[in-house]
Every structure is written in structure tokens, then in C-alpha cells.
N, C-alpha and C. Protein backbone atom coordinates (compact mmCIF):
# COMPACT_ATOMS: atom_id res chain seq x y z
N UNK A 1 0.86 -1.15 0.00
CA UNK A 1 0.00 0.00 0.00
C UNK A 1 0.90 1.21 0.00
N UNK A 2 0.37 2.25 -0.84
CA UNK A 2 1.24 3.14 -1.09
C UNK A 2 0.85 4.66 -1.07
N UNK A 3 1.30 5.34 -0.62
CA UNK A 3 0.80 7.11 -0.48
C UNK A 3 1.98 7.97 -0.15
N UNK A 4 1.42 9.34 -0.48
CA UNK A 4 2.71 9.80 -1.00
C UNK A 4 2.29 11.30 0.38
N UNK A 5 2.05 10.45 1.67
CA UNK A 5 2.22 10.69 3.17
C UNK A 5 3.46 10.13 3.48
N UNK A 6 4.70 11.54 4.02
CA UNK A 6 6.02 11.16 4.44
C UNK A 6 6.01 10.42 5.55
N UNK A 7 6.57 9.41 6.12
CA UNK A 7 6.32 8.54 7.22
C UNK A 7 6.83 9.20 8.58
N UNK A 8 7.02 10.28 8.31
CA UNK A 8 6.96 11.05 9.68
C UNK A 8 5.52 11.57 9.96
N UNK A 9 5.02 12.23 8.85
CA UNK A 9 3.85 12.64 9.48
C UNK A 9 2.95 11.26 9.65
N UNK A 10 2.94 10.14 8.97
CA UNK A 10 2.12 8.97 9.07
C UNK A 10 2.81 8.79 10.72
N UNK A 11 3.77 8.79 11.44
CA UNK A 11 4.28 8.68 13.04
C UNK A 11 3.73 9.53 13.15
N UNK A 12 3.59 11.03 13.12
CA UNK A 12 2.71 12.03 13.86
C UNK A 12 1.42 11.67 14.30
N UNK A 13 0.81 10.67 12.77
CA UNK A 13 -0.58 11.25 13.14
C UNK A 13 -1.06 9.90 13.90
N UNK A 14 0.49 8.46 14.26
CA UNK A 14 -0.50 7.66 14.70
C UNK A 14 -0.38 7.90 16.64
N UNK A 15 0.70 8.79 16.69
CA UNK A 15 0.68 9.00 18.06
C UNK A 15 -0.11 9.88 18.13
N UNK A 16 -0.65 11.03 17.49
CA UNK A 16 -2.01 12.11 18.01
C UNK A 16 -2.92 10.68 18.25
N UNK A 17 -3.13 10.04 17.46
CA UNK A 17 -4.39 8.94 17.60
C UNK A 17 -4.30 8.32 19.06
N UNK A 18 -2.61 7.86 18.90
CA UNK A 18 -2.75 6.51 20.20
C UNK A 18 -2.85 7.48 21.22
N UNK A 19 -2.38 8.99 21.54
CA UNK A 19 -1.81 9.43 22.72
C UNK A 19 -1.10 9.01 23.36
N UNK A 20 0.54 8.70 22.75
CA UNK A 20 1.51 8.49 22.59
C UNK A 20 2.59 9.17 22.39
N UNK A 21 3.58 9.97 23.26
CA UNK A 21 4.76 10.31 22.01
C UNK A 21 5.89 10.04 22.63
N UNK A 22 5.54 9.34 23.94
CA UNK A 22 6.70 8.77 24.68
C UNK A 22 8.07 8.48 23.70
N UNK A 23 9.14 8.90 24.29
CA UNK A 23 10.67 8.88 23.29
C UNK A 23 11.03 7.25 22.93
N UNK A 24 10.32 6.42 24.37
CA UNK A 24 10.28 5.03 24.06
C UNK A 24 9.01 4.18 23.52
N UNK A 25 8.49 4.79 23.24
CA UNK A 25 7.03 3.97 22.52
C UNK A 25 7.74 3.15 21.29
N UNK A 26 7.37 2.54 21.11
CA UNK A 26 7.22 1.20 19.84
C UNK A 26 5.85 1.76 18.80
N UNK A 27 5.77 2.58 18.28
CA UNK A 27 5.10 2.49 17.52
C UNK A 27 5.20 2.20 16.16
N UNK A 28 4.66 1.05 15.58
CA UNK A 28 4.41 0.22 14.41
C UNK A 28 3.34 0.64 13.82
N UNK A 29 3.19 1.57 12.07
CA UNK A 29 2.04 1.15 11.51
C UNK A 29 2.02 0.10 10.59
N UNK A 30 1.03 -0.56 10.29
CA UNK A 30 0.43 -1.21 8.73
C UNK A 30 -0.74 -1.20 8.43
N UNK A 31 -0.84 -1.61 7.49
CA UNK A 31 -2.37 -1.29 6.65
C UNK A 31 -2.28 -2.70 6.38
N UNK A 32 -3.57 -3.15 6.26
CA UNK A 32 -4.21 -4.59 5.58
C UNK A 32 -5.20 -4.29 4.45
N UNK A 33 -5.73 -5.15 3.94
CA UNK A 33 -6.92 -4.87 2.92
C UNK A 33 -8.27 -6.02 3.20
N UNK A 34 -8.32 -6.52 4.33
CA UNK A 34 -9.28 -6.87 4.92
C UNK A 34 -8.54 -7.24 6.30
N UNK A 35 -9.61 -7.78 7.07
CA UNK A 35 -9.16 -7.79 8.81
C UNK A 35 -8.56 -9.38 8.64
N UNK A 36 -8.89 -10.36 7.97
CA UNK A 36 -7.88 -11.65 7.83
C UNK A 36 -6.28 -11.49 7.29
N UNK A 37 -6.17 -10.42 6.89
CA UNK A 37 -4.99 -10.22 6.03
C UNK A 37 -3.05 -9.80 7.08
N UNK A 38 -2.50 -10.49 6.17
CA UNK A 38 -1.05 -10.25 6.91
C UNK A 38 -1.06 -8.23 6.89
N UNK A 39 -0.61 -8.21 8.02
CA UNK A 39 -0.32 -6.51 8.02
C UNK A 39 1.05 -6.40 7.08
N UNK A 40 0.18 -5.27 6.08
CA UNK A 40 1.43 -4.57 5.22
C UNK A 40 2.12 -3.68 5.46
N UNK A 41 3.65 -3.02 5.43
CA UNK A 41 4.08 -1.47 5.82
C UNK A 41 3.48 -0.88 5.17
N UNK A 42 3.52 0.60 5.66
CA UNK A 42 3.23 1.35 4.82
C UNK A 42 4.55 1.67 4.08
N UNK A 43 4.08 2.34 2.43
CA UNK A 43 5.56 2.14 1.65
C UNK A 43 4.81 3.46 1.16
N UNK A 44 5.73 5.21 1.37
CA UNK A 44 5.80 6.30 1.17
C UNK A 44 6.33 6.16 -0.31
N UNK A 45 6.07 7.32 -1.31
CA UNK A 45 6.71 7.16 -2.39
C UNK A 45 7.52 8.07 -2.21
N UNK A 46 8.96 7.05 -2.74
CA UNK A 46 10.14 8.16 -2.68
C UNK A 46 10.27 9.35 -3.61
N UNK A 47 10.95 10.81 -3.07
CA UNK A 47 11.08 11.87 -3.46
C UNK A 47 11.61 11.49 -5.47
N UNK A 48 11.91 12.49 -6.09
CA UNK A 48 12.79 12.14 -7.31
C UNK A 48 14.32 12.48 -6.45
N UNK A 49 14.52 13.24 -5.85
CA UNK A 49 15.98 13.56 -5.09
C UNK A 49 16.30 13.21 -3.74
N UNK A 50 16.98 12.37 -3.55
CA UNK A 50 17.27 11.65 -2.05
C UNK A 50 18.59 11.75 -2.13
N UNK A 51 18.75 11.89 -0.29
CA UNK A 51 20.17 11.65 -0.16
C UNK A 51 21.06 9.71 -0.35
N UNK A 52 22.00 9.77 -0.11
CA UNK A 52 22.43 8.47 0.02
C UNK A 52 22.28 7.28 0.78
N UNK A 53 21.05 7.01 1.18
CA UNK A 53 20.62 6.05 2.25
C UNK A 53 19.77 5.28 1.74
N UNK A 54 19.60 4.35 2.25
CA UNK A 54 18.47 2.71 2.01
C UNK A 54 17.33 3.23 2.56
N UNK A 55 16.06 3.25 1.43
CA UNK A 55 15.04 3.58 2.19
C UNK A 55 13.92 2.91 2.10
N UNK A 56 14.35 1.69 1.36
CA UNK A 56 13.39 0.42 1.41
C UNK A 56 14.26 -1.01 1.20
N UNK A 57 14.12 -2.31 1.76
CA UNK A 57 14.69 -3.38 1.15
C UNK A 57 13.70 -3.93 1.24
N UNK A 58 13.87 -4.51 -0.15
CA UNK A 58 12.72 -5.55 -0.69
C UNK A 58 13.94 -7.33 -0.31
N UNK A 59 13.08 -8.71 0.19
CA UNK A 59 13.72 -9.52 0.20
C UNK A 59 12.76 -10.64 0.22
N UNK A 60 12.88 -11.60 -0.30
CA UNK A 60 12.50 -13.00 -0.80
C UNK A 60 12.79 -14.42 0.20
């Protein structure tokens, strides 16, 4: 699942939700596409200009 929400504000808006912003919270999102379904990340679409860092690995 894919949106072109930077995954900081997707962390902003899930701690406004949980009432959360503890420095140690664990907060995890995913999205599913029904309630039986494996939880998916969410996957931001990358900028056209990034710096030099890994910002997804895909693996098999």
C-alpha cells in the first residue's frame, strides 16, 4: 500500500491517535486490505531527489 504521506507525518498522526509520544514507545504502523490479512508497511513514495541512504529493502 502506497501514499505519498512522508512517514513522519504517518508517526505524527499515529501518536495524536494513540496518545503516545513517549521517546520510548514502539510504535508500528500497517495497513491490511481486509481484517484476515497479513499486516502490510506502509511504503511512502520516494522523493525524485534523495540523499544516500536505504530507504526500502525488498527480500525473498
Amino acid at each position: 500500500f502506497y501514499t505519498t504521506v512522508q512517514p513522519e507525518t504517518l508517526l505524527e498522526r499515529c501518536e495524536e491517535t494513540l496518545g503516545v509520544n513517549h521517546e520510548f514507545a514502539d510504535i508500528t504502523y500497517f495497513a491490511a486490505d481486509h481484517r484476515f490479512s497479513y499486516n502490510h508497511t506502509i511504503w511512502s513514495n520516494d522523493p525524485e531527489v534523495q540523499s544516500n541512504r536505504i530507504s526500502k529493502v525488498i527480500a525473498f
